[in-house]
Structures are given as C-alpha cells and as structure tokens.
C-alpha atoms as a PDB file:
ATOM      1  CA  UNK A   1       0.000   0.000   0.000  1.00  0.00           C
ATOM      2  CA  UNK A   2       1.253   3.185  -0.753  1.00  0.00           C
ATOM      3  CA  UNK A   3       0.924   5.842   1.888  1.00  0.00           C
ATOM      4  CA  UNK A   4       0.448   9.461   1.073  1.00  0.00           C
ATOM      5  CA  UNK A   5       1.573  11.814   3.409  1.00  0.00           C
ATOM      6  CA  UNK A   6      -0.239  14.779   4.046  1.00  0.00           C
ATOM      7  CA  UNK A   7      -3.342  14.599   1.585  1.00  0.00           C
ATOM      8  CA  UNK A   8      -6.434  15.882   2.796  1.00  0.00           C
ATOM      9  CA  UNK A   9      -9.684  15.279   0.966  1.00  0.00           C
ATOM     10  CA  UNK A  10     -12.580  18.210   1.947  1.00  0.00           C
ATOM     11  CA  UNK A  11     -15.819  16.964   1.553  1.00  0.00           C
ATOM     12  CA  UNK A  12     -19.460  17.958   2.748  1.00  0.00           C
ATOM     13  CA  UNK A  13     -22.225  15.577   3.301  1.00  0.00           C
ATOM     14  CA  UNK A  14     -24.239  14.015   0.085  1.00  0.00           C
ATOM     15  CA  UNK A  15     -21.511  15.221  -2.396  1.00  0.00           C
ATOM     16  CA  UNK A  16     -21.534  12.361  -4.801  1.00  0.00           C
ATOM     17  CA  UNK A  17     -18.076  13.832  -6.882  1.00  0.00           C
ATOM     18  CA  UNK A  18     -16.835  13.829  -2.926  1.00  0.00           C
ATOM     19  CA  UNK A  19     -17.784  10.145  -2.207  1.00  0.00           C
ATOM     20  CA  UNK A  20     -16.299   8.872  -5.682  1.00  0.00           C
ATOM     21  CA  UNK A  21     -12.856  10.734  -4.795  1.00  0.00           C
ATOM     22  CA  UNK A  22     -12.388   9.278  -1.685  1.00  0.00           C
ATOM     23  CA  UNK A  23     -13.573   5.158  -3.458  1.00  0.00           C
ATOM     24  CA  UNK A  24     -10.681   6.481  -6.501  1.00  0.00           C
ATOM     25  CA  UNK A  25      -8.374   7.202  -3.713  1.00  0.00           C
ATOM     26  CA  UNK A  26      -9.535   3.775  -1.792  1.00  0.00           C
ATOM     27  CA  UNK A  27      -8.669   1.656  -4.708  1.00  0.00           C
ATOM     28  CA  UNK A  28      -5.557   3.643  -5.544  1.00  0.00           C
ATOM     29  CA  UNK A  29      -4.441   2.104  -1.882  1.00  0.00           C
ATOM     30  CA  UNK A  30      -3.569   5.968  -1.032  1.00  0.00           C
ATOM     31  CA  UNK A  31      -4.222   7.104   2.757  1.00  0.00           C
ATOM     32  CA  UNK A  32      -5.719  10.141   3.310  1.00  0.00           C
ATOM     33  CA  UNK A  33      -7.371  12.609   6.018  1.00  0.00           C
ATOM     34  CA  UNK A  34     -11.101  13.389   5.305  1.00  0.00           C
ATOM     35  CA  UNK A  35     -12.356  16.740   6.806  1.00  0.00           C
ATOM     36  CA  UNK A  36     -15.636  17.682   6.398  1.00  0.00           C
ATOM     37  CA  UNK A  37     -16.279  21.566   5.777  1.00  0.00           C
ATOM     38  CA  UNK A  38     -19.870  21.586   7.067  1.00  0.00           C
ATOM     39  CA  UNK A  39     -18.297  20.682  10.643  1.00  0.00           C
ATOM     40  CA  UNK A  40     -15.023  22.693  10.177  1.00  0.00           C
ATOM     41  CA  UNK A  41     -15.818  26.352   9.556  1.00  0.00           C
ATOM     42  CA  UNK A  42     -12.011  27.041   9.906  1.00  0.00           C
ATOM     43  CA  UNK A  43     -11.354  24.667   6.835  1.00  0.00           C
ATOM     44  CA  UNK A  44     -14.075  26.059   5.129  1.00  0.00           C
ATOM     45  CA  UNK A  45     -12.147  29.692   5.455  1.00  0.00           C
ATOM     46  CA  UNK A  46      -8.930  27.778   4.434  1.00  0.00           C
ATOM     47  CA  UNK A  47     -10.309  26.289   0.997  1.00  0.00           C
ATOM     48  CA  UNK A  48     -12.310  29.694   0.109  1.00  0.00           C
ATOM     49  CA  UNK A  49      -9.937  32.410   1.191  1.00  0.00           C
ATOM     50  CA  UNK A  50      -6.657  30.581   0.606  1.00  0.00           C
ATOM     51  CA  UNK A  51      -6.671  28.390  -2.502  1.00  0.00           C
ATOM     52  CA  UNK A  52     -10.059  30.124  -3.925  1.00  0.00           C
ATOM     53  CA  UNK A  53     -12.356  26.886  -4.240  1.00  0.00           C
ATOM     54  CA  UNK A  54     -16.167  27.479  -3.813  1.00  0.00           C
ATOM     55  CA  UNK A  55     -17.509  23.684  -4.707  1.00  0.00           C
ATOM     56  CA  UNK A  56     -16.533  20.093  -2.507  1.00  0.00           C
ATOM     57  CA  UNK A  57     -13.868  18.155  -2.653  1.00  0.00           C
ATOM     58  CA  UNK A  58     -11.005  19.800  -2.991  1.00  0.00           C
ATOM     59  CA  UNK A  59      -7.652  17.908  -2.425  1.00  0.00           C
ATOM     60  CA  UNK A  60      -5.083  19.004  -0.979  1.00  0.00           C
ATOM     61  CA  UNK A  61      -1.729  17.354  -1.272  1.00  0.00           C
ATOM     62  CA  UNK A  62       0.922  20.209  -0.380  1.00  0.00           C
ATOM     63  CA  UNK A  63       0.703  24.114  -0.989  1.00  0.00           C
ATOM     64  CA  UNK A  64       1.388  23.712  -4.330  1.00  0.00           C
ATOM     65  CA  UNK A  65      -0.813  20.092  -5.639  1.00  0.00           C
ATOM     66  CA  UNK A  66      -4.427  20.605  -4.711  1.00  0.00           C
ATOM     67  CA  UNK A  67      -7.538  20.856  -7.005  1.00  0.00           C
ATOM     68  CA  UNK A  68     -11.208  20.912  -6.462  1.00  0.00           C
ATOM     69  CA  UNK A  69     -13.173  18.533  -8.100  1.00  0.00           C
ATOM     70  CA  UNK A  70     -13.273  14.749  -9.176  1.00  0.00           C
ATOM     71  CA  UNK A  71     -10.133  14.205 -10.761  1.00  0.00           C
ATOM     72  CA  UNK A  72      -9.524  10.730 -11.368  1.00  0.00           C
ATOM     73  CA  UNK A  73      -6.354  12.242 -13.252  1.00  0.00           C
ATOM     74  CA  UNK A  74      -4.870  13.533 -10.601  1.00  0.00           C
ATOM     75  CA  UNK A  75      -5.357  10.959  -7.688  1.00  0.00           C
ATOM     76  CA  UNK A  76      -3.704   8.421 -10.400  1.00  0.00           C
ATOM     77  CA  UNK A  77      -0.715  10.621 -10.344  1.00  0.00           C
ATOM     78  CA  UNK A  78      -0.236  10.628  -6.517  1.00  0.00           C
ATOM     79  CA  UNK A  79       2.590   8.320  -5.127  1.00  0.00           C
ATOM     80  CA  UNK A  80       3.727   8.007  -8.540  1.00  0.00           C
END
C-alpha cells in the first residue's frame, strides 16, 4: 500500500463527486485525512480564502498540488 503523506480530501455531506474521490483514492491504496467543511468552519475559510475553491472536494496534497473537483487524473498521479 502506498501511503500518502499529508493529503487531505474536503468533503461535505451528500456530495456524490466527494464520495467517488475518496472510493478512486480507496482503490488507488492511497491514505488520506477526510475533513468535512460543514463541521469545520475554519477549513471552510482555508479552501475559500486561501486556494479560492467554492464547490466540494477539494484535495489538498501540499501548498502547491491541490484541485477541487473529481479528478480521477490527478489521484492516479499521486505516489507516482
């Protein structure tokens, strides 16, 4: 399994492009950190105010790899 350090997937509840990024992830065998934005207002500032994103998930894999979005694209190029 590869592990992943540091990727964070932000979701909120019933997002279906949310859900299928964290089952590409899943079968990718990547580990990640799922925070939900509805429960985390401060990552909710983060993902607005500091990368610009207005629509779930957004991943973040340092401060320069993130994207909002389901990007089975870009999860296949993590670890790789």
């Amino acid at each position: 399994m590869n592990e992943t350090v540091g990727v964070i997937v932000y979701t909120k509840p019933n997002c279906q492009p949310c859900r299928m990024t964290k089952l590409a992830l899943d079968k990718q065998g990547l580990s990640y950190t799922v925070v939900d934005l509805t429960e985390t207002p401060a990552a909710l500032t983060y993902v607005q105010d500091e990368l610009g994103y207005s629509s779930a998930p957004i991943v973040v894999i340092d401060d320069h790899n993130h994207w909002a979005g389901f990007r089975p694209d870009l999860i296949a190029k993590i670890g790789h």
